[in-house]
Protein backbone atom coordinates (compact mmCIF):
# COMPACT_ATOMS: atom_id res chain seq x y z
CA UNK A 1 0.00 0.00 0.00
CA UNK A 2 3.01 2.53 0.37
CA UNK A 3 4.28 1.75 -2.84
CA UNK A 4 1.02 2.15 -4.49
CA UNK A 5 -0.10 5.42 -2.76
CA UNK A 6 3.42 7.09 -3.13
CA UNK A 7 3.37 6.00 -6.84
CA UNK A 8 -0.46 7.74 -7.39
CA UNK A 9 0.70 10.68 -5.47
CA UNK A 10 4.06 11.24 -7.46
CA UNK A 11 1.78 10.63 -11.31
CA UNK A 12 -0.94 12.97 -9.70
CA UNK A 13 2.17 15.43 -8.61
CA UNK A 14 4.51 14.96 -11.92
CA UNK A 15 5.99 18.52 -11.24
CA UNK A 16 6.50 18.02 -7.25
CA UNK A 17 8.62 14.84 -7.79
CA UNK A 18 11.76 16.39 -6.01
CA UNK A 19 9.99 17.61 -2.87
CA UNK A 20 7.74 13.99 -2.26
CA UNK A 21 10.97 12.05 -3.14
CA UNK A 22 13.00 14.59 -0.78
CA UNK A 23 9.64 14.05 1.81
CA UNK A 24 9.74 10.10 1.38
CA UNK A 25 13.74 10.31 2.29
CA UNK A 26 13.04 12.25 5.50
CA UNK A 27 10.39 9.94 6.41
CA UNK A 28 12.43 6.86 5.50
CA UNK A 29 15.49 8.30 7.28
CA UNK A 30 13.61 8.52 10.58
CA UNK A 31 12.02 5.59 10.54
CA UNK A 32 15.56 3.72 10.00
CA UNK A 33 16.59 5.31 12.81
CA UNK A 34 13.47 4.10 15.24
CA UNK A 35 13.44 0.62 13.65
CA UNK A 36 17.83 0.50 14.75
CA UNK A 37 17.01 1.88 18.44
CA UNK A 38 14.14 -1.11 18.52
CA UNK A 39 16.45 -3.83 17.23
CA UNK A 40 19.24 -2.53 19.57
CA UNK A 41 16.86 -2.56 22.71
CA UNK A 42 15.38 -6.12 21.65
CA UNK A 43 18.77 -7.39 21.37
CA UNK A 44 19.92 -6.43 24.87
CA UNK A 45 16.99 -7.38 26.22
CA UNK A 46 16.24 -10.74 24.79
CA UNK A 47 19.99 -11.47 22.68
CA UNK A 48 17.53 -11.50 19.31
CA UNK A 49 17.70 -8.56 17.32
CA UNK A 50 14.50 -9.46 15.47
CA UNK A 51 12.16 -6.89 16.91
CA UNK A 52 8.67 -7.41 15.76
CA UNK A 53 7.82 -3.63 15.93
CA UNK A 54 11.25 -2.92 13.97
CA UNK A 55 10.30 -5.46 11.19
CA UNK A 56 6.75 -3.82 11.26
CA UNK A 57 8.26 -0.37 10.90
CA UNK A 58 11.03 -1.86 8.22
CA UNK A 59 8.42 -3.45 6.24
CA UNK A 60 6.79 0.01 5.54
CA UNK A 61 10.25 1.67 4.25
CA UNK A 62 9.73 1.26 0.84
CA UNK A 63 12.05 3.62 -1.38
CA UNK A 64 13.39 1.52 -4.02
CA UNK A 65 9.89 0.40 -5.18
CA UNK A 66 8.58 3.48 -5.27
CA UNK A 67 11.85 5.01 -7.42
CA UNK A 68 11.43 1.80 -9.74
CA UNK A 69 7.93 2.56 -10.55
CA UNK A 70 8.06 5.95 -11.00
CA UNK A 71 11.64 6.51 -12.88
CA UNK A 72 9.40 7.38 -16.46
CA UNK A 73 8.70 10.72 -14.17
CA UNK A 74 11.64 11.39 -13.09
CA UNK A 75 13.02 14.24 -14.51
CA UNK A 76 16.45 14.54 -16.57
CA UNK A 77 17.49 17.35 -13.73
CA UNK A 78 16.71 15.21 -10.78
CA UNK A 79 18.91 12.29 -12.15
């Protein structure tokens, strides 16, 4: 569902690509962040960094798709 609603938003949006791409890294960046602090916590706690809450959180980072499907929008100047 990410990939599909960032892909409608950015073919809606042609002309904001840049600033929901830039928007999608910020989110992405911070949520990289939270899943790391979970998996470090879960693995001092229990020895298993497999943090069900990280790999929830993980599962929704979804950048790559979301470049792959769009790339026909992408601009020449963003490349």
């Amino acid at each position: 569902m990410t990939v599909k609603s960032a892909v409608a938003a950015i073919e809606i949006l042609q002309g904001k690509y840049d600033s929901i791409v830039d928007d999608l890294l910020k989110f992405y960046h911070s949520e990289i962040v939270i899943v790391k602090q979970l998996n470090l916590e879960a693995l001092k706690r229990t020895g298993d960094d497999n943090n069900f809450e990280g790999n929830k959180r993980f599962n929704r980072i979804a950048l790559p798709q979301i470049i792959e499907r769009t790339a026909k929008f992408i601009p020449h100047s963003s490349v």
